[in-house]
Protein backbone atom coordinates (compact mmCIF):
# COMPACT_ATOMS: atom_id res chain seq x y z
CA UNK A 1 0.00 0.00 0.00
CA UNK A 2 0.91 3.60 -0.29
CA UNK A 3 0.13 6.83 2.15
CA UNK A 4 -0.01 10.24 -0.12
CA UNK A 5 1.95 8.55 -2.68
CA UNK A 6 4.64 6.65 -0.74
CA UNK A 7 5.14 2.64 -0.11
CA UNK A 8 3.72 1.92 3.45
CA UNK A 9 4.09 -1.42 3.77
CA UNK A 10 1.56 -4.53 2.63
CA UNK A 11 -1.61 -5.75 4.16
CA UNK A 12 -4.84 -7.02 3.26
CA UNK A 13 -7.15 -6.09 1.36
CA UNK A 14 -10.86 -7.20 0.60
CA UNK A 15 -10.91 -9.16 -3.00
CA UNK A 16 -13.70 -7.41 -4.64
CA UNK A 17 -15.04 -10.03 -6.38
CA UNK A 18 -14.82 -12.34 -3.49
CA UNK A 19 -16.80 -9.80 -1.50
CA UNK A 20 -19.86 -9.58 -4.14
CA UNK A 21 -20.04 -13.63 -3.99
CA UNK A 22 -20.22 -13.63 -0.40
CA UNK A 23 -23.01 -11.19 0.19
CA UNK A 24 -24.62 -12.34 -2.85
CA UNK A 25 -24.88 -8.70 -4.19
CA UNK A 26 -23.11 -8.97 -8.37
CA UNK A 27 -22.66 -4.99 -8.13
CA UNK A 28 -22.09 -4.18 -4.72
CA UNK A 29 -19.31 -1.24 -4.08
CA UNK A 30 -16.87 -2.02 -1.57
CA UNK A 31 -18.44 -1.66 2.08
CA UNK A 32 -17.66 1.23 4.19
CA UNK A 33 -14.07 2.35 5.04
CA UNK A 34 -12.94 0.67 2.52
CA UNK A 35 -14.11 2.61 -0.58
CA UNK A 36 -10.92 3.01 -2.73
CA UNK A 37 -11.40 -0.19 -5.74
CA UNK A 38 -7.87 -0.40 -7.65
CA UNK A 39 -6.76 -3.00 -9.49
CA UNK A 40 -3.53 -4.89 -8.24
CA UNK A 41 -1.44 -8.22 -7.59
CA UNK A 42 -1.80 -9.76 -3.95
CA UNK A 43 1.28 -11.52 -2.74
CA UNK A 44 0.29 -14.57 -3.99
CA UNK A 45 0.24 -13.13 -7.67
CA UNK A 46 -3.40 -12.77 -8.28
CA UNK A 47 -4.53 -9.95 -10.13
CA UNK A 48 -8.19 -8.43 -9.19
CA UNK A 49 -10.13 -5.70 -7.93
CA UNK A 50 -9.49 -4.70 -4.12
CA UNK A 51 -11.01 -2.36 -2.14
CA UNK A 52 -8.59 -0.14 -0.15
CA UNK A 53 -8.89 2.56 2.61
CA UNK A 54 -7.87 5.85 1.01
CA UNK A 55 -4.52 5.62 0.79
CA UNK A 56 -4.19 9.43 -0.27
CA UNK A 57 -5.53 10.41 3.45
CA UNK A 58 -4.82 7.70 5.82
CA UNK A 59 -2.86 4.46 6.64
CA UNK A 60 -4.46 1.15 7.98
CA UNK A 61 -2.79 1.97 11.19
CA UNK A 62 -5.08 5.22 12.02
CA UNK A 63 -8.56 3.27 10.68
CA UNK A 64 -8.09 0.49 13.19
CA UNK A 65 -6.84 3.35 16.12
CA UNK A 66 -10.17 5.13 15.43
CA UNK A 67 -12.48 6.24 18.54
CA UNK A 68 -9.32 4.59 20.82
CA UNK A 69 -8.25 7.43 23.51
CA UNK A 70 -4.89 9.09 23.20
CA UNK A 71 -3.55 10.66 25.93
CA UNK A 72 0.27 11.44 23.96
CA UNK A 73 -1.99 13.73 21.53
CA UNK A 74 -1.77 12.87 17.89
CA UNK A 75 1.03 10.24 18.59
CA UNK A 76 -0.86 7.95 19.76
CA UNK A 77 -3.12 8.10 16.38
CA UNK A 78 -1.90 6.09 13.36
CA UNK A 79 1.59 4.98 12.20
CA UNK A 80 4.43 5.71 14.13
CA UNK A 81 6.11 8.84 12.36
CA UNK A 82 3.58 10.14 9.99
CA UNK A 83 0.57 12.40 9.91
CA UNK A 84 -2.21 9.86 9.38
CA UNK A 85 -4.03 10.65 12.32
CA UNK A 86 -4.97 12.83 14.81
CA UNK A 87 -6.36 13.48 18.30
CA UNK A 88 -9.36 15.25 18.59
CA UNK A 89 -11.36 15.80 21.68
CA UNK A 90 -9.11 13.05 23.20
CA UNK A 91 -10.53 9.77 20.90
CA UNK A 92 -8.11 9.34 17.52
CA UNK A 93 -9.74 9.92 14.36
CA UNK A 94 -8.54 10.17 10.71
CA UNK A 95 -9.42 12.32 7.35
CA UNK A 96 -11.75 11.86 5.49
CA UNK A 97 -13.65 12.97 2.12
CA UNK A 98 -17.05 11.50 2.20
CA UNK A 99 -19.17 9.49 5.30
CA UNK A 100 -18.71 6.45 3.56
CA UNK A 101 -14.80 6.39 4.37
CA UNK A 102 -15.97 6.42 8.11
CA UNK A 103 -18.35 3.60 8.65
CA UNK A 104 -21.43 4.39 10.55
CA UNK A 105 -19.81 7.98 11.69
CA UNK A 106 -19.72 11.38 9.70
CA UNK A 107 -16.94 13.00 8.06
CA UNK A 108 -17.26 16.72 9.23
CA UNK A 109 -15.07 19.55 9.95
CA UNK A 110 -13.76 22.71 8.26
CA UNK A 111 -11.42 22.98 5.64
CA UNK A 112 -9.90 19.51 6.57
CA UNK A 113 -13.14 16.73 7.31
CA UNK A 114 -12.33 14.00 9.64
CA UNK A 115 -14.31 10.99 10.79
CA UNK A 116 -16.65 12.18 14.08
């Protein structure tokens, strides 16, 4: 995966096509937080359509730290390092463009929208 255009590492990602079979839905998008569909090679050298987090605004690292307290501030949000996430109101949350890219929560804010 990338974050704002640099490698970051490799982790999973939902098979697109996979997804659609198991919920039985042939046009489904791919479900919330994970709205980015590329196409790419997994490890194991299969080429398909995955769904992604938005990899211009956020690593895996600050999804899964989302709502989680940090008492550091902003280091406690997200990979170790980089400006993936941030503290706000003392939970960790992450940018966002669209509700969608938070789950069940709202992406609000100013000029810069995070997940609420």
């Amino acid at each position: 995966m990338t974050f704002r255009g640099a490698p970051h590492g490799t982790y999973c990602a939902l098979d697109l096509l996979s997804y659609r079979a198991a919920t039985g839905m042939p046009v489904a998008p791919c479900p919330n937080r994970m709205v980015a569909m590329q196409e790419a090679m997994s490890t194991g050298g299969v080429r398909g359509t995955y769904c992604f987090i938005e990899q211009s605004l956020t690593t895996c690292e600050a999804v899964l730290d989302f709502r989680n307290t940090c008492p550091s501030g902003n280091d406690d949000c997200g990979a170790e390092a980089l400006d993936d996430g941030v503290c706000q109101a003392g939970t960790c949350t992450y940018e966002c463009t669209g509700n969608r890219e938070c789950g069940t929560e709202n992406c609000a804010g100013g000029a810069t929208t995070y997940c609420q």
